[in-house]
C-alpha atoms as a PDB file:
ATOM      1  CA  UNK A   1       0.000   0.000   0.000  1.00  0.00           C
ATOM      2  CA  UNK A   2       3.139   2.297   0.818  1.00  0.00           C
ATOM      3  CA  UNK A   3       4.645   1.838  -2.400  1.00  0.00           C
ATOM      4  CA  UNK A   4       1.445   1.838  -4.585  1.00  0.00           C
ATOM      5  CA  UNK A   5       0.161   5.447  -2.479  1.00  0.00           C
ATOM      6  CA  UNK A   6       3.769   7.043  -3.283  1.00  0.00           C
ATOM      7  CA  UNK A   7       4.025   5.960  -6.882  1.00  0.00           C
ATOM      8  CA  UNK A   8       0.563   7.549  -7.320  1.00  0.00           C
ATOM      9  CA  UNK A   9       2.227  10.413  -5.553  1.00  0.00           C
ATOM     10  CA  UNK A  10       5.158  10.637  -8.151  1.00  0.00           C
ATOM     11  CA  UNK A  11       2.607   9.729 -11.350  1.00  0.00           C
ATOM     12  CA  UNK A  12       0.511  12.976 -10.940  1.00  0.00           C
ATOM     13  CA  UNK A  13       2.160  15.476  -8.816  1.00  0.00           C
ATOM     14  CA  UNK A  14       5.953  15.030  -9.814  1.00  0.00           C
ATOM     15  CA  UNK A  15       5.404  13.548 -13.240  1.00  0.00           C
ATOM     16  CA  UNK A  16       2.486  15.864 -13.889  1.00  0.00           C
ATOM     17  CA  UNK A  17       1.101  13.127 -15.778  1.00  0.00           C
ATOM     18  CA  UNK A  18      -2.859  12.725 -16.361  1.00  0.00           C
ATOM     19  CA  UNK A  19      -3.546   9.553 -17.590  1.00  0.00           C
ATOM     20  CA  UNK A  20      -4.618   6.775 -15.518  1.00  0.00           C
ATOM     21  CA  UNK A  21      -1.802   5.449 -13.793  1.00  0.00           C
ATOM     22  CA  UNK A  22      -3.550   2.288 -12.927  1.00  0.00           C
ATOM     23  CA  UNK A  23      -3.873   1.692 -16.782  1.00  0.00           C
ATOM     24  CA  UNK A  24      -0.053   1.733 -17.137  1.00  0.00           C
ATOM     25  CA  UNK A  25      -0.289  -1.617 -14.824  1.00  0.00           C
ATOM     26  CA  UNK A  26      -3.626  -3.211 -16.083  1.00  0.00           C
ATOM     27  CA  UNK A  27      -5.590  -2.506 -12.941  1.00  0.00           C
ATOM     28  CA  UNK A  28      -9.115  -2.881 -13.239  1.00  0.00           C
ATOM     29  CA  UNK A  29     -12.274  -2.321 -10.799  1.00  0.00           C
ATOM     30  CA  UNK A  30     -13.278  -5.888 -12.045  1.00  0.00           C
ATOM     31  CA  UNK A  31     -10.466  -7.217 -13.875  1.00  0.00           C
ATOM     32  CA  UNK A  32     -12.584 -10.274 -15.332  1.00  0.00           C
ATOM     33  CA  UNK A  33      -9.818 -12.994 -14.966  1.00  0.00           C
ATOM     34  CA  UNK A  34     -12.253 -15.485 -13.012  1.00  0.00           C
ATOM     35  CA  UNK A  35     -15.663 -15.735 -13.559  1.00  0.00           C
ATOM     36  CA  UNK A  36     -18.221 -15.786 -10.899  1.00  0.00           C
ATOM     37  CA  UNK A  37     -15.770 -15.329  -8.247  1.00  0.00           C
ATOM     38  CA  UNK A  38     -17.795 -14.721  -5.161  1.00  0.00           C
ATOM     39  CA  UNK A  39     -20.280 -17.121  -5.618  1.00  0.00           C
ATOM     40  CA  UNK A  40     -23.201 -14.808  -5.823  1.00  0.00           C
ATOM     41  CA  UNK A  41     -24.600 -16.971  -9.279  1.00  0.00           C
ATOM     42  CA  UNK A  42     -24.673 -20.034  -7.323  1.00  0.00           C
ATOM     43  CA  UNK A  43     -21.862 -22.574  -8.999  1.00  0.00           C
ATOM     44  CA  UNK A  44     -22.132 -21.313 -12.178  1.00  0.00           C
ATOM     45  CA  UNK A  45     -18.492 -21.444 -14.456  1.00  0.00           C
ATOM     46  CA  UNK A  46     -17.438 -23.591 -12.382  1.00  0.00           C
ATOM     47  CA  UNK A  47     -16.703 -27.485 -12.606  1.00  0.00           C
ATOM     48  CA  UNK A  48     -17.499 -29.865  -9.624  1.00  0.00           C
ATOM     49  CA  UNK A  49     -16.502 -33.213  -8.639  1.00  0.00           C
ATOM     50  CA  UNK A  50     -17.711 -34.581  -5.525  1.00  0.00           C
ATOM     51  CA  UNK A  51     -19.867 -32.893  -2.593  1.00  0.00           C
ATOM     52  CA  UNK A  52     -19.660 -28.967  -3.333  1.00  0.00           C
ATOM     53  CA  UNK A  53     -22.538 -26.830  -3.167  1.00  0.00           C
ATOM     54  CA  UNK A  54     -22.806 -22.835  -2.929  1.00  0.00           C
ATOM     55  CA  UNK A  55     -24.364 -22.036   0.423  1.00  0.00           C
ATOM     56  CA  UNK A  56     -24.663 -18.031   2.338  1.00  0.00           C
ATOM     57  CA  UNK A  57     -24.569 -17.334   5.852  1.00  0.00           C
ATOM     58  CA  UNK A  58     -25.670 -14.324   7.065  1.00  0.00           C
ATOM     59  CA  UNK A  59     -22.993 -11.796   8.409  1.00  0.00           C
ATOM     60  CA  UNK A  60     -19.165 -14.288   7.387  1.00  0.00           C
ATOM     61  CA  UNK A  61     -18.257 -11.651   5.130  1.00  0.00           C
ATOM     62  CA  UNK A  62     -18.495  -8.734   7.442  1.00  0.00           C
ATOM     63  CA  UNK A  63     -17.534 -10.649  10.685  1.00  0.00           C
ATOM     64  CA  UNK A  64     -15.025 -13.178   9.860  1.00  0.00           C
ATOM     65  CA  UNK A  65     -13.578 -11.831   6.409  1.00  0.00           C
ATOM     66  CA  UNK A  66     -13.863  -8.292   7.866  1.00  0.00           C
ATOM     67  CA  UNK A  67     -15.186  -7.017   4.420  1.00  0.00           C
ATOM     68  CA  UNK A  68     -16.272  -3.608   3.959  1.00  0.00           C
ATOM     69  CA  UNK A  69     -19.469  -2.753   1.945  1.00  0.00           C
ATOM     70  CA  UNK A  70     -23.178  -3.077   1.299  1.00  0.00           C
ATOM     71  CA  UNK A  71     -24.827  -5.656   3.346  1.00  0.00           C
ATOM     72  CA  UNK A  72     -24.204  -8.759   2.520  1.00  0.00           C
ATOM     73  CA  UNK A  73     -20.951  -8.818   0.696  1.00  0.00           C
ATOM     74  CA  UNK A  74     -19.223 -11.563   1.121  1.00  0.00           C
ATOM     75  CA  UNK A  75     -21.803 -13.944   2.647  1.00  0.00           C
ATOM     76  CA  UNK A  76     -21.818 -16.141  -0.542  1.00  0.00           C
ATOM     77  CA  UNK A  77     -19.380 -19.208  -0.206  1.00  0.00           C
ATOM     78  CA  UNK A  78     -18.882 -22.656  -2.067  1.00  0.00           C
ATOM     79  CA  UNK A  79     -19.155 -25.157   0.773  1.00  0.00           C
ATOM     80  CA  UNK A  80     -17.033 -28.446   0.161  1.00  0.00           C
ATOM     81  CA  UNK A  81     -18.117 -31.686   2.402  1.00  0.00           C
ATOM     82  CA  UNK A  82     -15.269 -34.211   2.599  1.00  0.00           C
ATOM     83  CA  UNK A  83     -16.801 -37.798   2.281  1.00  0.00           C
ATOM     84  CA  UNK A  84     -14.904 -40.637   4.059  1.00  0.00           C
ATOM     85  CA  UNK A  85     -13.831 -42.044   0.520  1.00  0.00           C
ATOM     86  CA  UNK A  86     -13.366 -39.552  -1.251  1.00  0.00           C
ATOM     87  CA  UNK A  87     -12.937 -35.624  -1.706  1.00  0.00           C
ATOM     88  CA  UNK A  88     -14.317 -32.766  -3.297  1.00  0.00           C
ATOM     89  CA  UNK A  89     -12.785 -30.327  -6.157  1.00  0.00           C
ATOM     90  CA  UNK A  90     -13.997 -27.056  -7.930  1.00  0.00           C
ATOM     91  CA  UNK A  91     -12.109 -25.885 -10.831  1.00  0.00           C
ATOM     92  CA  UNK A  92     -12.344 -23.465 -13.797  1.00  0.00           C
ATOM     93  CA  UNK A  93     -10.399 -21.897 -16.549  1.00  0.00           C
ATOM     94  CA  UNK A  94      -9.215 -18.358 -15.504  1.00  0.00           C
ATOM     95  CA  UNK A  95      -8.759 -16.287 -19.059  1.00  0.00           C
ATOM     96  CA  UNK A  96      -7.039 -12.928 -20.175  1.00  0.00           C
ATOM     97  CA  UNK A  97      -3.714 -13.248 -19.120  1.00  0.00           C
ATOM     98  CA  UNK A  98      -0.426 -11.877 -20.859  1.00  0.00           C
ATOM     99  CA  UNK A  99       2.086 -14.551 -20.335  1.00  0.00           C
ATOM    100  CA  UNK A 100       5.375 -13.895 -18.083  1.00  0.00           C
ATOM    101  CA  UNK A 101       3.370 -11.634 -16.403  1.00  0.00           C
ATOM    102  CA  UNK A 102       3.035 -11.657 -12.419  1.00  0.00           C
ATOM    103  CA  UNK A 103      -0.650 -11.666 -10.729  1.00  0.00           C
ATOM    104  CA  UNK A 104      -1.211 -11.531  -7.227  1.00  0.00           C
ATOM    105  CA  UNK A 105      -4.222 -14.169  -6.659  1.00  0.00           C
ATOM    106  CA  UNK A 106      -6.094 -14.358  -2.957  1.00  0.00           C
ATOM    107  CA  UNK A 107      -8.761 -16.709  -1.518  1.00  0.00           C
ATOM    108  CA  UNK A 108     -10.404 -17.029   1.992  1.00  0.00           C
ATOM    109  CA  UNK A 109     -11.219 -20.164   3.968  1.00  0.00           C
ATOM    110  CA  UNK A 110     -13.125 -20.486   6.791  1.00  0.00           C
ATOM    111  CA  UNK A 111     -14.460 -23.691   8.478  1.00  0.00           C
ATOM    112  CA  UNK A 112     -18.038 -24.142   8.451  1.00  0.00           C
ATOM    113  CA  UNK A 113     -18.418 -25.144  11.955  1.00  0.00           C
ATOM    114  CA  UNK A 114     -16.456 -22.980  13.539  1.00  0.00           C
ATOM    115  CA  UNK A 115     -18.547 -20.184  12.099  1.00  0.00           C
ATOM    116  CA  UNK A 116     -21.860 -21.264  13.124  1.00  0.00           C
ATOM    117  CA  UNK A 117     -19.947 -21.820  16.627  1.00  0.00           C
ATOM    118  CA  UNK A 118     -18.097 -18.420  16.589  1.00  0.00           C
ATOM    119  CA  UNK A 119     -14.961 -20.216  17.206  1.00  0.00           C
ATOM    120  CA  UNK A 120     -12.063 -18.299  17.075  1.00  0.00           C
ATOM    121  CA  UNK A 121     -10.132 -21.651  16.317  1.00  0.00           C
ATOM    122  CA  UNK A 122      -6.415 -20.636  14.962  1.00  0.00           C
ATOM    123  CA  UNK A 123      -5.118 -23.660  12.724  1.00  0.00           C
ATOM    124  CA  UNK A 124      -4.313 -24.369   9.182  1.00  0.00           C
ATOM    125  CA  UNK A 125      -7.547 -24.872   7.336  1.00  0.00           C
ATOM    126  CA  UNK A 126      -7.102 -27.957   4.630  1.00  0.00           C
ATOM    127  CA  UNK A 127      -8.378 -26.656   1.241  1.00  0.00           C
ATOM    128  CA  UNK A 128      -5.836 -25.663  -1.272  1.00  0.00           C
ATOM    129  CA  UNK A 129      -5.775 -25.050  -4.688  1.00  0.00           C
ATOM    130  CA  UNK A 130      -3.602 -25.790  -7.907  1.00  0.00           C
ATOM    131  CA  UNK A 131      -2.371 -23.812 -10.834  1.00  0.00           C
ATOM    132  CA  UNK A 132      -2.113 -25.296 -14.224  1.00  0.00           C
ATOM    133  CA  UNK A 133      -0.371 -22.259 -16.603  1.00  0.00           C
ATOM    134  CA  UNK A 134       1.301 -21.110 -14.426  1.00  0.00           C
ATOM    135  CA  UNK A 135       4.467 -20.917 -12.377  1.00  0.00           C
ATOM    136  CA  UNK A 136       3.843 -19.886  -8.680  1.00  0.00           C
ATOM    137  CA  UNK A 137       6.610 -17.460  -7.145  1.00  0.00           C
ATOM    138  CA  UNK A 138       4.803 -17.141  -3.800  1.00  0.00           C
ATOM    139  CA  UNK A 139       2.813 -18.761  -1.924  1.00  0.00           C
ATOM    140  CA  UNK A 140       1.548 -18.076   1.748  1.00  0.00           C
ATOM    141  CA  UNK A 141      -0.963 -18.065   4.051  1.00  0.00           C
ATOM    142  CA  UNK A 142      -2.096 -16.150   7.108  1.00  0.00           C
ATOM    143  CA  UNK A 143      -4.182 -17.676  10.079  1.00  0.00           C
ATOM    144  CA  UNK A 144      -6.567 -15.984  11.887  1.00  0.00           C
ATOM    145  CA  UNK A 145      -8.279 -12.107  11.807  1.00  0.00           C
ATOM    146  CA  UNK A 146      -5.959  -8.984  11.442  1.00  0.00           C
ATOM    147  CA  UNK A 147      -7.928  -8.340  14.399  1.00  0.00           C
ATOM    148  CA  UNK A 148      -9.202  -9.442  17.838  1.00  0.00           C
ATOM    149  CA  UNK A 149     -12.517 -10.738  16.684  1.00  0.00           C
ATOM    150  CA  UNK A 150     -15.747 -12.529  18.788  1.00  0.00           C
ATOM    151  CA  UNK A 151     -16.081 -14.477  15.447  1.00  0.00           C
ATOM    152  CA  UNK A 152     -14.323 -17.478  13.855  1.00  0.00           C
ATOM    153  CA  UNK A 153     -10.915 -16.867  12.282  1.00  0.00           C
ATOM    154  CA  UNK A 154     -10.159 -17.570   8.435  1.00  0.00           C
ATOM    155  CA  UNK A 155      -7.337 -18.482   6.109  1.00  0.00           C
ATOM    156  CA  UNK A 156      -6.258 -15.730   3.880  1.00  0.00           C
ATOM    157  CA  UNK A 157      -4.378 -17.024   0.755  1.00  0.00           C
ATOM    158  CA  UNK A 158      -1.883 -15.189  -1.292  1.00  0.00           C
ATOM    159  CA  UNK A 159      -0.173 -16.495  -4.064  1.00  0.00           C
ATOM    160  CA  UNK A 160       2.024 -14.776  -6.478  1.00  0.00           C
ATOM    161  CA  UNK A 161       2.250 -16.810 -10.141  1.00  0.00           C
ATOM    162  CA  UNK A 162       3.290 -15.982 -13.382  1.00  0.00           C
ATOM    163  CA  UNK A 163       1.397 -16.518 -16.268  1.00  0.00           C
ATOM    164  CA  UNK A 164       2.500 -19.500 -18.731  1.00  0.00           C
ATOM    165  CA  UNK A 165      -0.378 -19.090 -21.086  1.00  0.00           C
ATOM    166  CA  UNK A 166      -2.973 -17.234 -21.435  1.00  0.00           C
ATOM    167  CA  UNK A 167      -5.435 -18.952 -19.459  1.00  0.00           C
ATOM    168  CA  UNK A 168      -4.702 -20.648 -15.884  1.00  0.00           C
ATOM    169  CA  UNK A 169      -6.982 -23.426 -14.679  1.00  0.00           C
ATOM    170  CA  UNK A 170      -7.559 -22.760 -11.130  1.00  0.00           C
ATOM    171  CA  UNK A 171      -8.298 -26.342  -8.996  1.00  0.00           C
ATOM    172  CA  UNK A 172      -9.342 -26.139  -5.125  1.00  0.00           C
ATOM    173  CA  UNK A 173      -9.578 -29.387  -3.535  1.00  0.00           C
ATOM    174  CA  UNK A 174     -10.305 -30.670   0.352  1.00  0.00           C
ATOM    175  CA  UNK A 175      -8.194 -33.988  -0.537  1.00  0.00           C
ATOM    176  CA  UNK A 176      -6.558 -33.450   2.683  1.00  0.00           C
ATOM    177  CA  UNK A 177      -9.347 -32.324   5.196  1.00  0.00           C
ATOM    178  CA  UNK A 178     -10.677 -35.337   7.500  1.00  0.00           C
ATOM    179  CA  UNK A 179     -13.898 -36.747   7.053  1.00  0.00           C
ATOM    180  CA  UNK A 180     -17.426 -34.702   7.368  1.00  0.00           C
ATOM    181  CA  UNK A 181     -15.228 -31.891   7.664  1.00  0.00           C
ATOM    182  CA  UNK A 182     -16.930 -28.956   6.100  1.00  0.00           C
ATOM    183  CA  UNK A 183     -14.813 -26.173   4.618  1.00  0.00           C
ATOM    184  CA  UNK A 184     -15.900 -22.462   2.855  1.00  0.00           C
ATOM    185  CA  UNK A 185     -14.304 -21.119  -0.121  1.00  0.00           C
ATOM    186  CA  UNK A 186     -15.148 -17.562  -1.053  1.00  0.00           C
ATOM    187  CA  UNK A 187     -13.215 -14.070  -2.083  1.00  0.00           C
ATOM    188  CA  UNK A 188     -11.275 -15.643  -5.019  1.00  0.00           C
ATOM    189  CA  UNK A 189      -9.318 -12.198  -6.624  1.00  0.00           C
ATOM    190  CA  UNK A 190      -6.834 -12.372  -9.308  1.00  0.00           C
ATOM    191  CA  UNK A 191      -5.227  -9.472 -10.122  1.00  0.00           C
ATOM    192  CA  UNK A 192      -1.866  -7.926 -12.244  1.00  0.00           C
ATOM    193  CA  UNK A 193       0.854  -8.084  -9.199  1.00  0.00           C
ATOM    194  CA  UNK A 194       2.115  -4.292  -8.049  1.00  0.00           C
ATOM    195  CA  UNK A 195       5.815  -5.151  -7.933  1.00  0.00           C
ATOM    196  CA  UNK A 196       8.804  -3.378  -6.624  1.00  0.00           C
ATOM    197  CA  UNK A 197      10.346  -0.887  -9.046  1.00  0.00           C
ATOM    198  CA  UNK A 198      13.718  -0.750  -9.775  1.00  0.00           C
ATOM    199  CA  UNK A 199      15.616   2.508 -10.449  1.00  0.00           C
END
């Protein structure tokens, strides 16, 4: 956020320049790389195997995911149920990519009991996804709220890839979660990565 505010900084007040700096990087409001990404049109664009369904609980996106906005945002998740002999996956074919880019790509993940329990349960939550197209530089994850919280804690999942192709097919599976374990997916964002500048 530092280095983003200060190149704006330097881009209109130093430079004097007056086009859209965020065009110069490909940054869009709703940059169109995943489709359906909140969940908000049920499962649609997306490809299931196993027990996934979309599901909403009132208030996750505003308590847990500490999302800011109109009512409701955020609420939407897909829900994946691990069955005893098998396990669940969700996948689709991100598009509109300029290979050898870098994106920045983040997902939450919150466990579906611990949220109707408000649970503030810190752990590693077992859903994780694959990326085939691209080459992943970073990949992290944080556990918990950036803030006390009387609600259940999520993962938050950044990954850093660059693009192989032009289109990246995104696969989140709950392979290893344990039995009846019931995990939430929601917040998928893809987005060109804001790297540091050399001078």
């Amino acid at each position: 956020i530092a280095r983003r505010s200060f190149r704006v900084m330097r881009h209109y007040a130093f430079e004097g320049k007056k086009n859209l700096l965020s065009a110069e990087y490909g940054f869009k409001l709703k940059p169109g790389f995943v489709k359906n990404a909140a969940f908000t049109d049920g499962l649609n664009g997306w490809s299931v195997t196993g027990n996934v369904i979309k599901d909403t609980y009132r208030g996750y996106g505003k308590n847990s995911i500490k999302l800011h906005g109109s009512t409701g945002a955020g609420d939407d998740f897909a829900l994946f149920t691990r069955e005893k002999d098998s396990y669940a996956t969700l996948s689709q074919t991100a598009t509109g990519f300029e290979k050898g880019k870098k994106y920045l790509m983040y997902f939450y993940v919150g466990d579906y009991d611990d949220v109707i329990c408000n649970r503030q349960r810190i752990g590693a939550l077992p859903l994780k996804v694959t990326l085939d197209g691209a080459k992943i530089q970073e990949n992290v994850h944080y556990i918990g709220n950036a803030t006390k919280s009387d609600h259940a804690y999520v993962n938050i999942h950044k990954i850093i890839f660059t693009a192989e192709e032009s289109k990246v097919k995104l696969t989140f599976d709950n392979k290893d979660a344990k039995a009846g374990s019931m995990l939430m997916l929601n917040y998928i964002c893809i987005r060109p990565y804001y790297g540091k500048e050399e001078y």
